[in-house]
Protein backbone atom coordinates (compact mmCIF):
# COMPACT_ATOMS: atom_id res chain seq x y z
CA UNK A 1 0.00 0.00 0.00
CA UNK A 2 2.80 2.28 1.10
CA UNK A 3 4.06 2.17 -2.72
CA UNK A 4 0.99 3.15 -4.27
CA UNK A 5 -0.68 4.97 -1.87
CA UNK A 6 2.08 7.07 0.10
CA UNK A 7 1.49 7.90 3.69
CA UNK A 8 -0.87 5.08 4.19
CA UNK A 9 -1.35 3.76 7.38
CA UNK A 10 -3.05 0.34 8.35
CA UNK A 11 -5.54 0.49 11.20
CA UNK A 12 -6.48 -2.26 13.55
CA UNK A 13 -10.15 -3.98 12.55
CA UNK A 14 -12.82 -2.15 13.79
CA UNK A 15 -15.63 -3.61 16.34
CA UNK A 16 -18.90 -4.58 15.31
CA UNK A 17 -20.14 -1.63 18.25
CA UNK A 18 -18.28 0.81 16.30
CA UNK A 19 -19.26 -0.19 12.97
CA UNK A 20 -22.55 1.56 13.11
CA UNK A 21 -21.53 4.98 14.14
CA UNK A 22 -18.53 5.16 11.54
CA UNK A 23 -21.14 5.25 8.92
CA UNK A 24 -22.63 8.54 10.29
CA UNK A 25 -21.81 11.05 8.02
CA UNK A 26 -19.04 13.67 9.23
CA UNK A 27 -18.31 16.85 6.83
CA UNK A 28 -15.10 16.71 7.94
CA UNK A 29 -14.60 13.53 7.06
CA UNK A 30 -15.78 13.73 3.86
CA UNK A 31 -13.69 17.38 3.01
CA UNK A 32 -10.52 15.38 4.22
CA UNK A 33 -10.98 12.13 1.93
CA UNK A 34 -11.65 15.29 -1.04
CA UNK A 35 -8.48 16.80 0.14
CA UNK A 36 -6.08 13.31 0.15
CA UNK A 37 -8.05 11.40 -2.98
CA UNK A 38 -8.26 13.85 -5.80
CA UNK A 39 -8.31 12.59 -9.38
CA UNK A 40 -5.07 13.14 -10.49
CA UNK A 41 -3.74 11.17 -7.40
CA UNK A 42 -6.07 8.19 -7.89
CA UNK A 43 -4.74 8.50 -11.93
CA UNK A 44 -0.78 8.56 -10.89
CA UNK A 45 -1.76 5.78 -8.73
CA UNK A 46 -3.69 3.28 -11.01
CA UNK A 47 -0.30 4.52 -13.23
CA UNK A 48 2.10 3.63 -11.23
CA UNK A 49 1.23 -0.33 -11.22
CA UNK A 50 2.57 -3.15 -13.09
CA UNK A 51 0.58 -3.53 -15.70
CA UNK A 52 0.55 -7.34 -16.38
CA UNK A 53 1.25 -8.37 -12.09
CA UNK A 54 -0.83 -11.08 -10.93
CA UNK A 55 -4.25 -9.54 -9.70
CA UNK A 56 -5.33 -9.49 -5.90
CA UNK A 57 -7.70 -11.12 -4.42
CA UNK A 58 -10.70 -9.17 -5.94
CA UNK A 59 -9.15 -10.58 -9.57
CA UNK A 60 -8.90 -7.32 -10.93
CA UNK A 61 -6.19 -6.90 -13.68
CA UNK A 62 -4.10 -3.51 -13.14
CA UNK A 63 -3.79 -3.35 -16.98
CA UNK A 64 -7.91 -3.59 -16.72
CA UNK A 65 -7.62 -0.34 -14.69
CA UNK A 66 -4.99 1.08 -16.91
CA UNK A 67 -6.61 0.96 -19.87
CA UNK A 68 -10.21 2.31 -19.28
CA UNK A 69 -9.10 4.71 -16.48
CA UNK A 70 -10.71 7.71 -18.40
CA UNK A 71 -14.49 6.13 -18.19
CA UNK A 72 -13.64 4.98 -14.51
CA UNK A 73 -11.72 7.57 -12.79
CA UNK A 74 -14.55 9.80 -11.28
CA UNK A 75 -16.16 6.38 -9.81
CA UNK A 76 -12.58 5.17 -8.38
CA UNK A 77 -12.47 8.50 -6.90
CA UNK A 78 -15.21 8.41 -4.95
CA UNK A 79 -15.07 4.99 -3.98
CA UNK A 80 -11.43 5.81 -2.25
CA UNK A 81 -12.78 9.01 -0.98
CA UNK A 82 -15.86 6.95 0.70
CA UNK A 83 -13.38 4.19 2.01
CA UNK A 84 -11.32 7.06 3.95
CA UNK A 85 -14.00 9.48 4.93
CA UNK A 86 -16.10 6.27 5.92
CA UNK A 87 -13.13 4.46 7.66
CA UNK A 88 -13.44 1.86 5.39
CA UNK A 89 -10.16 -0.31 4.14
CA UNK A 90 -11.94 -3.23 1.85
């Protein structure tokens, strides 16, 4: 993560009890994930990966995300900007 995704840090799994109220929303939550995930960032990112590297374990191929980045992007934004402002690591 730390390659792609600079300054990322890993956070222990979160209760069950505190499940619920991380999905309240929180402006500043929210104005944060806008600041960190913009989409030039997610696009240098999604870049900056080996193109042909075995997928993870969602099967996704990096070239996949490569090559249709332009009809993607603005989704792949928000997705990463609802995973931080939502505390979400999937």
């Amino acid at each position: 993560m730390e390659i792609h995704f600079p300054g990322f840090q890993k956070t222990p799994p979160v209760s069950e009890s505190r499940r619920s109220s991380r999905a309240a929303y929180k402006p500043r939550a929210w104005s944060l994930a806008a600041e960190v995930v913009y989409p030039q960032a997610v696009k240098w990112a999604v870049g900056s990966f080996e193109p042909y590297k075995a997928p993870g374990p969602d099967g996704i191929q990096s070239i996949l995300l490569q090559e249709r980045l332009k009809v993607m992007l603005g989704q792949l934004t928000k997705f990463f900007r609802a995973n931080i402002a939502l505390r979400y690591v999937p």
